[in-house]
Protein backbone atom coordinates (compact mmCIF):
# COMPACT_ATOMS: atom_id res chain seq x y z
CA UNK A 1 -63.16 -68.42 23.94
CA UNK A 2 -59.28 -67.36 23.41
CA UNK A 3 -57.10 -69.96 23.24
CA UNK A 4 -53.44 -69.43 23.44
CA UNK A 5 -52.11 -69.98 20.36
CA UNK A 6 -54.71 -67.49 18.91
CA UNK A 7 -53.84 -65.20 21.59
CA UNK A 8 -50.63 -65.42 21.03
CA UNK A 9 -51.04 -65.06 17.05
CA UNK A 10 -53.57 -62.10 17.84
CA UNK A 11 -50.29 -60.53 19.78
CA UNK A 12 -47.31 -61.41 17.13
CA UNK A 13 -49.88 -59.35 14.47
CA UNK A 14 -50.77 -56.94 16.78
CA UNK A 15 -46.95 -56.24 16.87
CA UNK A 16 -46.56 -55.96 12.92
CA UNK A 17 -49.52 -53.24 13.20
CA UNK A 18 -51.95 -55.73 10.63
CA UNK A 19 -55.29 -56.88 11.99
CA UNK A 20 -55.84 -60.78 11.52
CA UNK A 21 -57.23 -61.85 8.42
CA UNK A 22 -60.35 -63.19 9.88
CA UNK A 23 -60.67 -59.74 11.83
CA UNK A 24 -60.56 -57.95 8.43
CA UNK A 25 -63.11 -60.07 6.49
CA UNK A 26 -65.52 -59.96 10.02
CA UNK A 27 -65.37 -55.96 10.02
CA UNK A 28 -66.09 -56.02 6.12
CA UNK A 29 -68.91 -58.21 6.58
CA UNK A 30 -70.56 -56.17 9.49
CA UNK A 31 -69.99 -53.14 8.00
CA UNK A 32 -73.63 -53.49 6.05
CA UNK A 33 -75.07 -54.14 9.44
CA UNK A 34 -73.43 -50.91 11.03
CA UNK A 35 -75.28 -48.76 8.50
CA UNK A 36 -78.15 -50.19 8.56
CA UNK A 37 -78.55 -49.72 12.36
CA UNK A 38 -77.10 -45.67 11.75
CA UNK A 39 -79.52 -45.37 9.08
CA UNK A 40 -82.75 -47.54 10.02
CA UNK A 41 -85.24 -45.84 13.09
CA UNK A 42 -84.31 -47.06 16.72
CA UNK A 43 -88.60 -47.15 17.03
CA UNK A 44 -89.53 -49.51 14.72
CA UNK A 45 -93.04 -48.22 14.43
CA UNK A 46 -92.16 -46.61 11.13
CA UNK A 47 -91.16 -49.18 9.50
CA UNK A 48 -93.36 -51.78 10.63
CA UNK A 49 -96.08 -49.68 9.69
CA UNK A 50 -94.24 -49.38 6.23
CA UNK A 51 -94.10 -52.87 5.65
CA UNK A 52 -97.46 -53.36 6.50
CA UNK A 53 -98.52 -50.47 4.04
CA UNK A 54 -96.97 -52.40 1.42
CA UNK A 55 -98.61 -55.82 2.02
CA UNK A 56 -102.05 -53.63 1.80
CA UNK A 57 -101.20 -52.50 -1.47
CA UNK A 58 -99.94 -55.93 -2.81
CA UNK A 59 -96.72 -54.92 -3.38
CA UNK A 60 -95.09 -57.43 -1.38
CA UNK A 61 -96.44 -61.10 -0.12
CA UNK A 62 -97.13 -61.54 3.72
CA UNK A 63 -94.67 -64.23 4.40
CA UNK A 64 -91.69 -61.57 3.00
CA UNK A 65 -93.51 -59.03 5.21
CA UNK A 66 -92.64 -61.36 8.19
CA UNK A 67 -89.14 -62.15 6.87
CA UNK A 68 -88.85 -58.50 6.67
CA UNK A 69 -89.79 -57.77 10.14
CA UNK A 70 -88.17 -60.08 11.38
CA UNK A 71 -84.95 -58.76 10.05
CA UNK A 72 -85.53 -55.23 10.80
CA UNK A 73 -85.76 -57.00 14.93
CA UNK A 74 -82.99 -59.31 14.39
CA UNK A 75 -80.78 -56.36 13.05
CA UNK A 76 -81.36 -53.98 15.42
CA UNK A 77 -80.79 -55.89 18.74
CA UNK A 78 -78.54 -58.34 17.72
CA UNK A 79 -74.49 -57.18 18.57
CA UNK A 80 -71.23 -59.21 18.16
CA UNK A 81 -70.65 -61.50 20.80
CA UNK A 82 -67.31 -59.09 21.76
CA UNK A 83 -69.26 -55.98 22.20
CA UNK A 84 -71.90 -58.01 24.57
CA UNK A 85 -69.16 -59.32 26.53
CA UNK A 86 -67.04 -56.53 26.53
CA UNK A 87 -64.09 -57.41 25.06
């Protein structure tokens, strides 16, 4: 939720054409996430199926495969509460 004063700080640096501070470090902070989810599958068959290959082999422990998948889930549906809200 917006409260006034940041509103109304949002506006006064809006006017001096800088983003907020706390805008800037968000954007630089999701911009990993954005190319992950340009780069990584939208099916996540592939690279379930990848991560599973690699368990087989031994390369990798089951409990990082979860973590993995998990991550791979968590990265691809998750989105910034403005864009879910449509701000």
């Amino acid at each position: 939720m917006v409260t006034a004063a940041k509103r109304s700080a949002i506006e006064e640096g809006a006017g001096h054409g800088r983003p907020e501070l706390a805008d800037q470090i968000a954007a630089a902070v999701l911009l990993p996430v954005d190319v992950a989810r340009r780069v990584l599958p939208e099916n996540g068959l592939p690279v379930y199926l990848g991560i599973g290959a690699l368990v087989l082999v031994d390369l990798i422990e089951w409990p990082v495969a979860v973590a993995a998948g998990l991550g791979y889930y968590v990265l691809k549906r998750w989105r910034p509460q403005s864009a879910a809200t449509g701000r």
